[in-house]
PDB file of N, CA and C in Angstrom:
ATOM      1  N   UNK A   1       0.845  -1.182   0.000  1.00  0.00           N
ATOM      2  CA  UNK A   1       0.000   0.000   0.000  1.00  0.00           C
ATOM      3  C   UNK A   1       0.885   1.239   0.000  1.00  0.00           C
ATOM      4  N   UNK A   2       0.408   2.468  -0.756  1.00  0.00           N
ATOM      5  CA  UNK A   2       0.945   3.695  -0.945  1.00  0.00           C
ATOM      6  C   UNK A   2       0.358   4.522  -0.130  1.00  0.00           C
ATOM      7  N   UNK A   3       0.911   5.601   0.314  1.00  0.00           N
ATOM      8  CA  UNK A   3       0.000   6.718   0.609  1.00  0.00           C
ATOM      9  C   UNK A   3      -0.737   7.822  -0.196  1.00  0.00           C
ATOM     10  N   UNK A   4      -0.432   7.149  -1.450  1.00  0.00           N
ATOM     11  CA  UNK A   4      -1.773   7.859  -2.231  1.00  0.00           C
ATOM     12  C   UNK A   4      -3.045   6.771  -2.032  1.00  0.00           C
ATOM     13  N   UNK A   5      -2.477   5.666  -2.123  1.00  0.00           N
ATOM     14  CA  UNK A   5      -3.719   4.564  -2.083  1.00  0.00           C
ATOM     15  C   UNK A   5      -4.313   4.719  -0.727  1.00  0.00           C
ATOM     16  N   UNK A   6      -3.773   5.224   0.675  1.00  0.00           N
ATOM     17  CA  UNK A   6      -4.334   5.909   1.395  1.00  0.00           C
ATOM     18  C   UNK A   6      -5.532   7.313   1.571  1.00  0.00           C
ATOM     19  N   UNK A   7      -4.480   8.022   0.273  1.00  0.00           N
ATOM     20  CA  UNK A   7      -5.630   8.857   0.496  1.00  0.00           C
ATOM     21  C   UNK A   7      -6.714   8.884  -0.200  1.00  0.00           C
ATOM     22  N   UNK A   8      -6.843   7.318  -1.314  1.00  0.00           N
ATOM     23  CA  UNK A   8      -7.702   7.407  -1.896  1.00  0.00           C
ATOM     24  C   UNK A   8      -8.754   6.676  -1.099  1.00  0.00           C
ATOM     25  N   UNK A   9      -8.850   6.023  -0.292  1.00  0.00           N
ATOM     26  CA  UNK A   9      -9.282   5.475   0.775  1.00  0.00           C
ATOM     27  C   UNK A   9     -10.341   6.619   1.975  1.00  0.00           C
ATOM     28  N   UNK A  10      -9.537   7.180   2.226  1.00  0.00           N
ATOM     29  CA  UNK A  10      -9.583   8.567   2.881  1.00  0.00           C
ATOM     30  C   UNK A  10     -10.810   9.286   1.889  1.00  0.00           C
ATOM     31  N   UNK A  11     -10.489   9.840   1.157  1.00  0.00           N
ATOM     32  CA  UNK A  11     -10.933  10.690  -0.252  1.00  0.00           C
ATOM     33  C   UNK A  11     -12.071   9.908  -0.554  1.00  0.00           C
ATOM     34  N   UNK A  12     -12.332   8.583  -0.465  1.00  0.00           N
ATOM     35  CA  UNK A  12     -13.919   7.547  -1.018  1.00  0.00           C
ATOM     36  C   UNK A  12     -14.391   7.805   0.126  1.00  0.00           C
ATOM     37  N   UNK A  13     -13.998   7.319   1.213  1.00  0.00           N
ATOM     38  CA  UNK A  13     -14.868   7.926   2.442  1.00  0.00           C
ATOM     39  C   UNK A  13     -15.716   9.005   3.100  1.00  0.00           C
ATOM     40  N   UNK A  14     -14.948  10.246   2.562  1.00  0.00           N
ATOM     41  CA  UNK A  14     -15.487  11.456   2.603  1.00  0.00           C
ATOM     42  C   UNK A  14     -16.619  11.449   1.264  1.00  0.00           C
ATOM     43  N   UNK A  15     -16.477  11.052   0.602  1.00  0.00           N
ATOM     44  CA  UNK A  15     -17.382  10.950  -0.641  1.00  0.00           C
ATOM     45  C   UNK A  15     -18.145  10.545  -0.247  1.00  0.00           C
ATOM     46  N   UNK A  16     -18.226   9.504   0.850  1.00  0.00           N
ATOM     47  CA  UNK A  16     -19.414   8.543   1.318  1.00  0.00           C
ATOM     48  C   UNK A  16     -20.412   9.424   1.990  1.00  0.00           C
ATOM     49  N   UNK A  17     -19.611  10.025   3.138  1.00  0.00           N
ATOM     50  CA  UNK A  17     -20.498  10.881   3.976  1.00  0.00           C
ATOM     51  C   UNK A  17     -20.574  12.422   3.857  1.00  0.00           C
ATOM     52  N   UNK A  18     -19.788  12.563   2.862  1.00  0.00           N
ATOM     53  CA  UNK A  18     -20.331  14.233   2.226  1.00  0.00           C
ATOM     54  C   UNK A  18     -20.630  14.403   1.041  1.00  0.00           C
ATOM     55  N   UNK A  19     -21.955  13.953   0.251  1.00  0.00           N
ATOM     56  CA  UNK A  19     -21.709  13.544  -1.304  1.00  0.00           C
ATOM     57  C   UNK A  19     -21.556  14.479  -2.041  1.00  0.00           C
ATOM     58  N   UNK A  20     -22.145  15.609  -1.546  1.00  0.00           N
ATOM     59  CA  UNK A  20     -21.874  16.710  -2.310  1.00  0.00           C
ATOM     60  C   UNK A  20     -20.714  18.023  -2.153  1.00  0.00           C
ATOM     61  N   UNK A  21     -19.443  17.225  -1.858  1.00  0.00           N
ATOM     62  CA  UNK A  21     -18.137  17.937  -1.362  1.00  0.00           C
ATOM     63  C   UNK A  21     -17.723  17.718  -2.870  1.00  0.00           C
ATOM     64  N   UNK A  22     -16.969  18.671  -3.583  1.00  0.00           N
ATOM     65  CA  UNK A  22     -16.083  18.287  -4.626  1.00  0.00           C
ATOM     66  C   UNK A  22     -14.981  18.205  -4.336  1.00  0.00           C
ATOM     67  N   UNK A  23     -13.992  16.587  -4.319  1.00  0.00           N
ATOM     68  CA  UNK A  23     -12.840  16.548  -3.852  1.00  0.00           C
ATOM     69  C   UNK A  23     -11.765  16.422  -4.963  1.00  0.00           C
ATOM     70  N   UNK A  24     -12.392  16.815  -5.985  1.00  0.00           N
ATOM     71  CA  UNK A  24     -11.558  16.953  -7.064  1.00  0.00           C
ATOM     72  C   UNK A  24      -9.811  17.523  -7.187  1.00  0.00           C
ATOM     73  N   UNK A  25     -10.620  18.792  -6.049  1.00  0.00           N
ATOM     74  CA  UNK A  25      -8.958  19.693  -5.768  1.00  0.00           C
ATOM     75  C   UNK A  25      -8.669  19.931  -4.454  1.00  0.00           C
ATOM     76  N   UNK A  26      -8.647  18.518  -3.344  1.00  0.00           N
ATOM     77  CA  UNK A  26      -8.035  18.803  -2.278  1.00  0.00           C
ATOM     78  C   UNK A  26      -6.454  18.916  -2.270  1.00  0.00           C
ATOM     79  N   UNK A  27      -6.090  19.513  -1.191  1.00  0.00           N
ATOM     80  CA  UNK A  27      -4.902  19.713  -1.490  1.00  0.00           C
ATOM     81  C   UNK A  27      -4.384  18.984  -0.277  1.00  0.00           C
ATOM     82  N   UNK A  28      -3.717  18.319  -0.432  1.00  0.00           N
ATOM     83  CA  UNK A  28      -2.940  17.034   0.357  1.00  0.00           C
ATOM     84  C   UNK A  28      -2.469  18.242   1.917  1.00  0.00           C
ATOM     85  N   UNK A  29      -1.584  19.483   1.786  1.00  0.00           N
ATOM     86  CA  UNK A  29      -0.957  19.560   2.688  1.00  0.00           C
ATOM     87  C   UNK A  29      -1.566  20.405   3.447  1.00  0.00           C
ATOM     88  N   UNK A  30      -3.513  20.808   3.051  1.00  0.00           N
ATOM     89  CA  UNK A  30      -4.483  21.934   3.697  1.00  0.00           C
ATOM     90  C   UNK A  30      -5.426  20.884   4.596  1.00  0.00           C
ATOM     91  N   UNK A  31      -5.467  21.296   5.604  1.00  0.00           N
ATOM     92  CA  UNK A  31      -6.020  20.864   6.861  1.00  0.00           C
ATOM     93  C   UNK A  31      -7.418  20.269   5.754  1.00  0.00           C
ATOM     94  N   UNK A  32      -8.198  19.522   5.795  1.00  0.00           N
ATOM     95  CA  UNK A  32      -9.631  18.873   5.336  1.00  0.00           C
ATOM     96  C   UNK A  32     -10.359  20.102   5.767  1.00  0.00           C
ATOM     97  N   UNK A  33     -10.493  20.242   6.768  1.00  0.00           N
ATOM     98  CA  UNK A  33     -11.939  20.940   7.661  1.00  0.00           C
ATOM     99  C   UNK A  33     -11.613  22.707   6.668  1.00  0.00           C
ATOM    100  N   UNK A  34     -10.339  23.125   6.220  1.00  0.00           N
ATOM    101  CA  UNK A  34     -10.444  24.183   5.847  1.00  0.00           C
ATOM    102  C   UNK A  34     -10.707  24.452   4.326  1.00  0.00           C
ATOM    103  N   UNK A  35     -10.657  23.283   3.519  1.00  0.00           N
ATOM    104  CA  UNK A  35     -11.071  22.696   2.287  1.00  0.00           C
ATOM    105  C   UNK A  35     -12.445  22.168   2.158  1.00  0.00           C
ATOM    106  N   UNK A  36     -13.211  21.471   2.416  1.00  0.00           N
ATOM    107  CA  UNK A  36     -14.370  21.490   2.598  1.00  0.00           C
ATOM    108  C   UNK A  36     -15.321  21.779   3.801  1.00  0.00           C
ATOM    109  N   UNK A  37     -16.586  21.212   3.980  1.00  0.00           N
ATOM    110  CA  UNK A  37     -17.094  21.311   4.767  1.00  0.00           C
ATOM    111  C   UNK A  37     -17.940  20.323   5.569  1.00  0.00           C
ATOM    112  N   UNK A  38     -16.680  20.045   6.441  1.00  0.00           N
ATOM    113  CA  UNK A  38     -16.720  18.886   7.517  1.00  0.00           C
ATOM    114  C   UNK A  38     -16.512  19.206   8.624  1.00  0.00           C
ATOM    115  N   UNK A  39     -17.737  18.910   9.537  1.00  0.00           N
ATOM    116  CA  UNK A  39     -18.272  19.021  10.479  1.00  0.00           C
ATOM    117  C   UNK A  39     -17.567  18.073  11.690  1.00  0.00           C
ATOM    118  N   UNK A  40     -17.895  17.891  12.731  1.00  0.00           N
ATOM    119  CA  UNK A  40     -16.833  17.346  13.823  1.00  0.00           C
ATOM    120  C   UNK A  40     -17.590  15.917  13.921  1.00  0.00           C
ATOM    121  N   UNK A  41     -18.791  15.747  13.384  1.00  0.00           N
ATOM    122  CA  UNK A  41     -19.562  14.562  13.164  1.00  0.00           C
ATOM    123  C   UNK A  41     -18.992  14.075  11.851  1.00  0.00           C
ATOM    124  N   UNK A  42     -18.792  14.996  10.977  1.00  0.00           N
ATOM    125  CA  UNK A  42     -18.637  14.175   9.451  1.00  0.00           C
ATOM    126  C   UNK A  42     -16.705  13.374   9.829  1.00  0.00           C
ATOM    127  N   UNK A  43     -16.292  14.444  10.975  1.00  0.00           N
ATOM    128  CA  UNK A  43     -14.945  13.486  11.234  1.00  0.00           C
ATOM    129  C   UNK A  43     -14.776  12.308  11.677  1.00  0.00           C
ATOM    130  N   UNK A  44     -16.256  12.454  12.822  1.00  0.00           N
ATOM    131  CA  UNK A  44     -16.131  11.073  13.243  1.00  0.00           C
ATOM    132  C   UNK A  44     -16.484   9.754  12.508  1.00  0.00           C
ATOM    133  N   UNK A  45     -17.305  10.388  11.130  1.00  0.00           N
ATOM    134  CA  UNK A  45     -17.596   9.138  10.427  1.00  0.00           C
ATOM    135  C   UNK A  45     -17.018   8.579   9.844  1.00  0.00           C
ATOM    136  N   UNK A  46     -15.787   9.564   9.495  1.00  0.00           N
ATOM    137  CA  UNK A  46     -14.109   8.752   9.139  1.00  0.00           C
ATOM    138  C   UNK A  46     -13.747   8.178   9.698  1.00  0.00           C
ATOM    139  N   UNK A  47     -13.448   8.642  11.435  1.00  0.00           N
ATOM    140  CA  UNK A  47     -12.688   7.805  12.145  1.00  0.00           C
ATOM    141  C   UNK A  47     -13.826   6.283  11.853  1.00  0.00           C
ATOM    142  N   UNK A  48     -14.820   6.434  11.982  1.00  0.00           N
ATOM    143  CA  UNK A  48     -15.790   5.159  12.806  1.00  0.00           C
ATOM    144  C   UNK A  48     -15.860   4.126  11.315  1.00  0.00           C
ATOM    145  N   UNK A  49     -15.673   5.123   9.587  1.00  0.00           N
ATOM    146  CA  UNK A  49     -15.562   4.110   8.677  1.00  0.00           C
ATOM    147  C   UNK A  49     -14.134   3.140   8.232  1.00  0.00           C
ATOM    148  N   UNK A  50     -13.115   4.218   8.766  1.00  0.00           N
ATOM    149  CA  UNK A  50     -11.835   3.339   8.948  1.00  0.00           C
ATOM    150  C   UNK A  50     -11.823   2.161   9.597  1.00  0.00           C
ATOM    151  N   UNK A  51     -12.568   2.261  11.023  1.00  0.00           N
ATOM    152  CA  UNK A  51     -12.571   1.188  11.383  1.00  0.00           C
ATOM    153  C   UNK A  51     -13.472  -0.259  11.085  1.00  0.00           C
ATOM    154  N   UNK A  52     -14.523   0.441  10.406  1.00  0.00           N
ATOM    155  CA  UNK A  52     -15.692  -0.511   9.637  1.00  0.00           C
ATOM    156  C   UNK A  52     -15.398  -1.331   8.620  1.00  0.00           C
ATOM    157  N   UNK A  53     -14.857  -0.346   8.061  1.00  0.00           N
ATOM    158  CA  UNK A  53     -14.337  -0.730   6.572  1.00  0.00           C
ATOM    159  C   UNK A  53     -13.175  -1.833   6.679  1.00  0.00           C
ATOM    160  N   UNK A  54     -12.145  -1.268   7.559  1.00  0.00           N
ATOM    161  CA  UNK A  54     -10.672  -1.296   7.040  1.00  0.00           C
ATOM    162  C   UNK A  54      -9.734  -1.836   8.454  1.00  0.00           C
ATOM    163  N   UNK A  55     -10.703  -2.021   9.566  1.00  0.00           N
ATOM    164  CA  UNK A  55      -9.932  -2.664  11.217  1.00  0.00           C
ATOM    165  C   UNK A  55      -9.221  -1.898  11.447  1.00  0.00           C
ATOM    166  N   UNK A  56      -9.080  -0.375  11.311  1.00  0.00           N
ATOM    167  CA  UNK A  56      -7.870   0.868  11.390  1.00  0.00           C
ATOM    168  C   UNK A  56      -8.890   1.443  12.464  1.00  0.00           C
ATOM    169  N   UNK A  57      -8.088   1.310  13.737  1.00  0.00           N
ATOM    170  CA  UNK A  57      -8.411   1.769  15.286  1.00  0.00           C
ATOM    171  C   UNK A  57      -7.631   3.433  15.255  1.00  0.00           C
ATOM    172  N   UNK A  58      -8.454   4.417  15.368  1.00  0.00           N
ATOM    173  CA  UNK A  58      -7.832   5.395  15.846  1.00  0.00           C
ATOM    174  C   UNK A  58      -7.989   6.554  17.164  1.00  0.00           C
ATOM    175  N   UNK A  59      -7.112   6.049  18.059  1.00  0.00           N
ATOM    176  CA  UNK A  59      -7.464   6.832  19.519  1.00  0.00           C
ATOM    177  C   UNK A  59      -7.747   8.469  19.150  1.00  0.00           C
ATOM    178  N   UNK A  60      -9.081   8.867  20.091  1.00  0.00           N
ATOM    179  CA  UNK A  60      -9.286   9.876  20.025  1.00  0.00           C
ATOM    180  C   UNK A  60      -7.962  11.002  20.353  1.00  0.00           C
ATOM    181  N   UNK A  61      -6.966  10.359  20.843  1.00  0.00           N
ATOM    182  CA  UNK A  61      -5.638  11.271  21.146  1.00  0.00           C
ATOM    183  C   UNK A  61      -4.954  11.563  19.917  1.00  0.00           C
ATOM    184  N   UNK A  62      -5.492  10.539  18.922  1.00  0.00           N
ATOM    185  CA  UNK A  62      -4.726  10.623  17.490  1.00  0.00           C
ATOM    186  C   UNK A  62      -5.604  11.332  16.506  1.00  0.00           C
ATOM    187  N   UNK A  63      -6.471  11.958  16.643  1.00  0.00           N
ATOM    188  CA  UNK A  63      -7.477  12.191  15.870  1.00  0.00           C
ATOM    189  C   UNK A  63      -6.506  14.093  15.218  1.00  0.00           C
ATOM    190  N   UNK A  64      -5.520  15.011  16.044  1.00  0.00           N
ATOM    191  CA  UNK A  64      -5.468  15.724  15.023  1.00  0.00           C
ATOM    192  C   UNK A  64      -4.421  15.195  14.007  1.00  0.00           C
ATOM    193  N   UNK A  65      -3.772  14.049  14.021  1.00  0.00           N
ATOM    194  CA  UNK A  65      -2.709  13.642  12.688  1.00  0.00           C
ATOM    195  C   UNK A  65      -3.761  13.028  11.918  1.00  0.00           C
ATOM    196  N   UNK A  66      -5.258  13.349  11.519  1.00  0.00           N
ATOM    197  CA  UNK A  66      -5.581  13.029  10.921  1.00  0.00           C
ATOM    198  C   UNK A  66      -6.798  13.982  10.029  1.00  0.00           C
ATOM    199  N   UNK A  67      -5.825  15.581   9.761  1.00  0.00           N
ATOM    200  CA  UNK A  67      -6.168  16.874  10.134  1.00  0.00           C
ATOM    201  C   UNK A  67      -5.855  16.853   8.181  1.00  0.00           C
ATOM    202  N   UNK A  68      -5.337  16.401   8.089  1.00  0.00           N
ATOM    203  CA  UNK A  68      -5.119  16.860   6.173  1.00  0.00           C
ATOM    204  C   UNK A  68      -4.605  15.484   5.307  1.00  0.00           C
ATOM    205  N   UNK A  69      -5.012  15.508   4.406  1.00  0.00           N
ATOM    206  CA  UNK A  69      -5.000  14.394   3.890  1.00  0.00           C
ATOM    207  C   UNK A  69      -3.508  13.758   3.668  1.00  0.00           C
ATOM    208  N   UNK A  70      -2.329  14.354   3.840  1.00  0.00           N
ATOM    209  CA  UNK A  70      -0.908  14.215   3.950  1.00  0.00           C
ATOM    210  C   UNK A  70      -0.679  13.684   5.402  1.00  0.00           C
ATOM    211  N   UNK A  71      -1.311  14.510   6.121  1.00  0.00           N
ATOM    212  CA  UNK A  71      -1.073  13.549   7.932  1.00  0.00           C
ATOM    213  C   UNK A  71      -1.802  12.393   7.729  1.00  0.00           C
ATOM    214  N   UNK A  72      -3.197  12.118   7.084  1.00  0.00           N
ATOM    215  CA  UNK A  72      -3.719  10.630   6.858  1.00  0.00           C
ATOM    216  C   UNK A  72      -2.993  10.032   6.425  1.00  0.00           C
ATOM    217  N   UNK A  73      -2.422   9.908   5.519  1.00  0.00           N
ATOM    218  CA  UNK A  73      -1.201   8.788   4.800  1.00  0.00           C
ATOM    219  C   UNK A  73      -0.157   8.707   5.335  1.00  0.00           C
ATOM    220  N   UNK A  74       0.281  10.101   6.201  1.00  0.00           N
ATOM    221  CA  UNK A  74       1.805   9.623   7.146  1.00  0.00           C
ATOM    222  C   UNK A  74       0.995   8.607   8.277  1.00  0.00           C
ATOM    223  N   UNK A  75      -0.053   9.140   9.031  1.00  0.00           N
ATOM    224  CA  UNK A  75      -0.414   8.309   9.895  1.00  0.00           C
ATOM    225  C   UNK A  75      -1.032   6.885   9.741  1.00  0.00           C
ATOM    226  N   UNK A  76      -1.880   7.039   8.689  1.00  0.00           N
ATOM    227  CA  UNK A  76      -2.422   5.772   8.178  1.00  0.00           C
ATOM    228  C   UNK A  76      -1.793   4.931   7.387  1.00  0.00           C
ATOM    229  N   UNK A  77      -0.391   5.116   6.395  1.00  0.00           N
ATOM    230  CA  UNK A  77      -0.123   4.262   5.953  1.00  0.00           C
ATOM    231  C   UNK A  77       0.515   2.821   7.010  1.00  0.00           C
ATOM    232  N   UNK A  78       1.367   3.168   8.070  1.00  0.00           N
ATOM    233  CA  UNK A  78       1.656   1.995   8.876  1.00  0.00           C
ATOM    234  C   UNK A  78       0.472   1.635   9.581  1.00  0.00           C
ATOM    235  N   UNK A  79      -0.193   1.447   9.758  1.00  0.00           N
ATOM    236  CA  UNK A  79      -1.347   1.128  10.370  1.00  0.00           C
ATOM    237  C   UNK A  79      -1.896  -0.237   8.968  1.00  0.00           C
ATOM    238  N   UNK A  80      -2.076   0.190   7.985  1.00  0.00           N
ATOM    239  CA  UNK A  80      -2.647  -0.558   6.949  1.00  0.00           C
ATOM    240  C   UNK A  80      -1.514  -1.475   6.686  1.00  0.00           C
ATOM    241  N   UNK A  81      -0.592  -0.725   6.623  1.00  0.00           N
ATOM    242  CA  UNK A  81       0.703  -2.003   6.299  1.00  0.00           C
ATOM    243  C   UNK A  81       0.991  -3.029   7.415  1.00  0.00           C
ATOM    244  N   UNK A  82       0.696  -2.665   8.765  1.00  0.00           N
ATOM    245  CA  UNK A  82       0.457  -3.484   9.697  1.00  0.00           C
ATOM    246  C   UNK A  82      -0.482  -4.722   9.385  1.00  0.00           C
ATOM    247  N   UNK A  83      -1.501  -4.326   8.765  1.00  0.00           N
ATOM    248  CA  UNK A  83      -2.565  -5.238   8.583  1.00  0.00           C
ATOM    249  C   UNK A  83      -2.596  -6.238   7.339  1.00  0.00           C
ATOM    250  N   UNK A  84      -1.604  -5.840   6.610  1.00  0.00           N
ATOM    251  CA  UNK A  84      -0.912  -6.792   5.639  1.00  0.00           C
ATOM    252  C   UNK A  84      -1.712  -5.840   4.049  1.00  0.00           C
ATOM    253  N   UNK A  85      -2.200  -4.581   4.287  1.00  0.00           N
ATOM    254  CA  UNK A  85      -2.709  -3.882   2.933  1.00  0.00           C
ATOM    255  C   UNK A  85      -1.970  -3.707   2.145  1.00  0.00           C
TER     256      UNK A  85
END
Protein backbone atom coordinates (compact mmCIF):
# COMPACT_ATOMS: atom_id res chain seq x y z
CA UNK A 1 0.00 0.00 0.00
CA UNK A 2 0.95 3.69 -0.95
CA UNK A 3 0.00 6.72 0.61
CA UNK A 4 -1.77 7.86 -2.23
CA UNK A 5 -3.72 4.56 -2.08
CA UNK A 6 -4.33 5.91 1.40
CA UNK A 7 -5.63 8.86 0.50
CA UNK A 8 -7.70 7.41 -1.90
CA UNK A 9 -9.28 5.48 0.77
CA UNK A 10 -9.58 8.57 2.88
CA UNK A 11 -10.93 10.69 -0.25
CA UNK A 12 -13.92 7.55 -1.02
CA UNK A 13 -14.87 7.93 2.44
CA UNK A 14 -15.49 11.46 2.60
CA UNK A 15 -17.38 10.95 -0.64
CA UNK A 16 -19.41 8.54 1.32
CA UNK A 17 -20.50 10.88 3.98
CA UNK A 18 -20.33 14.23 2.23
CA UNK A 19 -21.71 13.54 -1.30
CA UNK A 20 -21.87 16.71 -2.31
CA UNK A 21 -18.14 17.94 -1.36
CA UNK A 22 -16.08 18.29 -4.63
CA UNK A 23 -12.84 16.55 -3.85
CA UNK A 24 -11.56 16.95 -7.06
CA UNK A 25 -8.96 19.69 -5.77
CA UNK A 26 -8.03 18.80 -2.28
CA UNK A 27 -4.90 19.71 -1.49
CA UNK A 28 -2.94 17.03 0.36
CA UNK A 29 -0.96 19.56 2.69
CA UNK A 30 -4.48 21.93 3.70
CA UNK A 31 -6.02 20.86 6.86
CA UNK A 32 -9.63 18.87 5.34
CA UNK A 33 -11.94 20.94 7.66
CA UNK A 34 -10.44 24.18 5.85
CA UNK A 35 -11.07 22.70 2.29
CA UNK A 36 -14.37 21.49 2.60
CA UNK A 37 -17.09 21.31 4.77
CA UNK A 38 -16.72 18.89 7.52
CA UNK A 39 -18.27 19.02 10.48
CA UNK A 40 -16.83 17.35 13.82
CA UNK A 41 -19.56 14.56 13.16
CA UNK A 42 -18.64 14.17 9.45
CA UNK A 43 -14.95 13.49 11.23
CA UNK A 44 -16.13 11.07 13.24
CA UNK A 45 -17.60 9.14 10.43
CA UNK A 46 -14.11 8.75 9.14
CA UNK A 47 -12.69 7.81 12.14
CA UNK A 48 -15.79 5.16 12.81
CA UNK A 49 -15.56 4.11 8.68
CA UNK A 50 -11.84 3.34 8.95
CA UNK A 51 -12.57 1.19 11.38
CA UNK A 52 -15.69 -0.51 9.64
CA UNK A 53 -14.34 -0.73 6.57
CA UNK A 54 -10.67 -1.30 7.04
CA UNK A 55 -9.93 -2.66 11.22
CA UNK A 56 -7.87 0.87 11.39
CA UNK A 57 -8.41 1.77 15.29
CA UNK A 58 -7.83 5.40 15.85
CA UNK A 59 -7.46 6.83 19.52
CA UNK A 60 -9.29 9.88 20.02
CA UNK A 61 -5.64 11.27 21.15
CA UNK A 62 -4.73 10.62 17.49
CA UNK A 63 -7.48 12.19 15.87
CA UNK A 64 -5.47 15.72 15.02
CA UNK A 65 -2.71 13.64 12.69
CA UNK A 66 -5.58 13.03 10.92
CA UNK A 67 -6.17 16.87 10.13
CA UNK A 68 -5.12 16.86 6.17
CA UNK A 69 -5.00 14.39 3.89
CA UNK A 70 -0.91 14.22 3.95
CA UNK A 71 -1.07 13.55 7.93
CA UNK A 72 -3.72 10.63 6.86
CA UNK A 73 -1.20 8.79 4.80
CA UNK A 74 1.81 9.62 7.15
CA UNK A 75 -0.41 8.31 9.90
CA UNK A 76 -2.42 5.77 8.18
CA UNK A 77 -0.12 4.26 5.95
CA UNK A 78 1.66 2.00 8.88
CA UNK A 79 -1.35 1.13 10.37
CA UNK A 80 -2.65 -0.56 6.95
CA UNK A 81 0.70 -2.00 6.30
CA UNK A 82 0.46 -3.48 9.70
CA UNK A 83 -2.57 -5.24 8.58
CA UNK A 84 -0.91 -6.79 5.64
CA UNK A 85 -2.71 -3.88 2.93
Amino acid sequence: MTKEQVHKIVLDIIAEIAPDEDLSNVKPEVRLRDQLSLDSMDFLDIVMELRKKHGIEVPEADYPRLASLASCGEYLLPKFQARGA
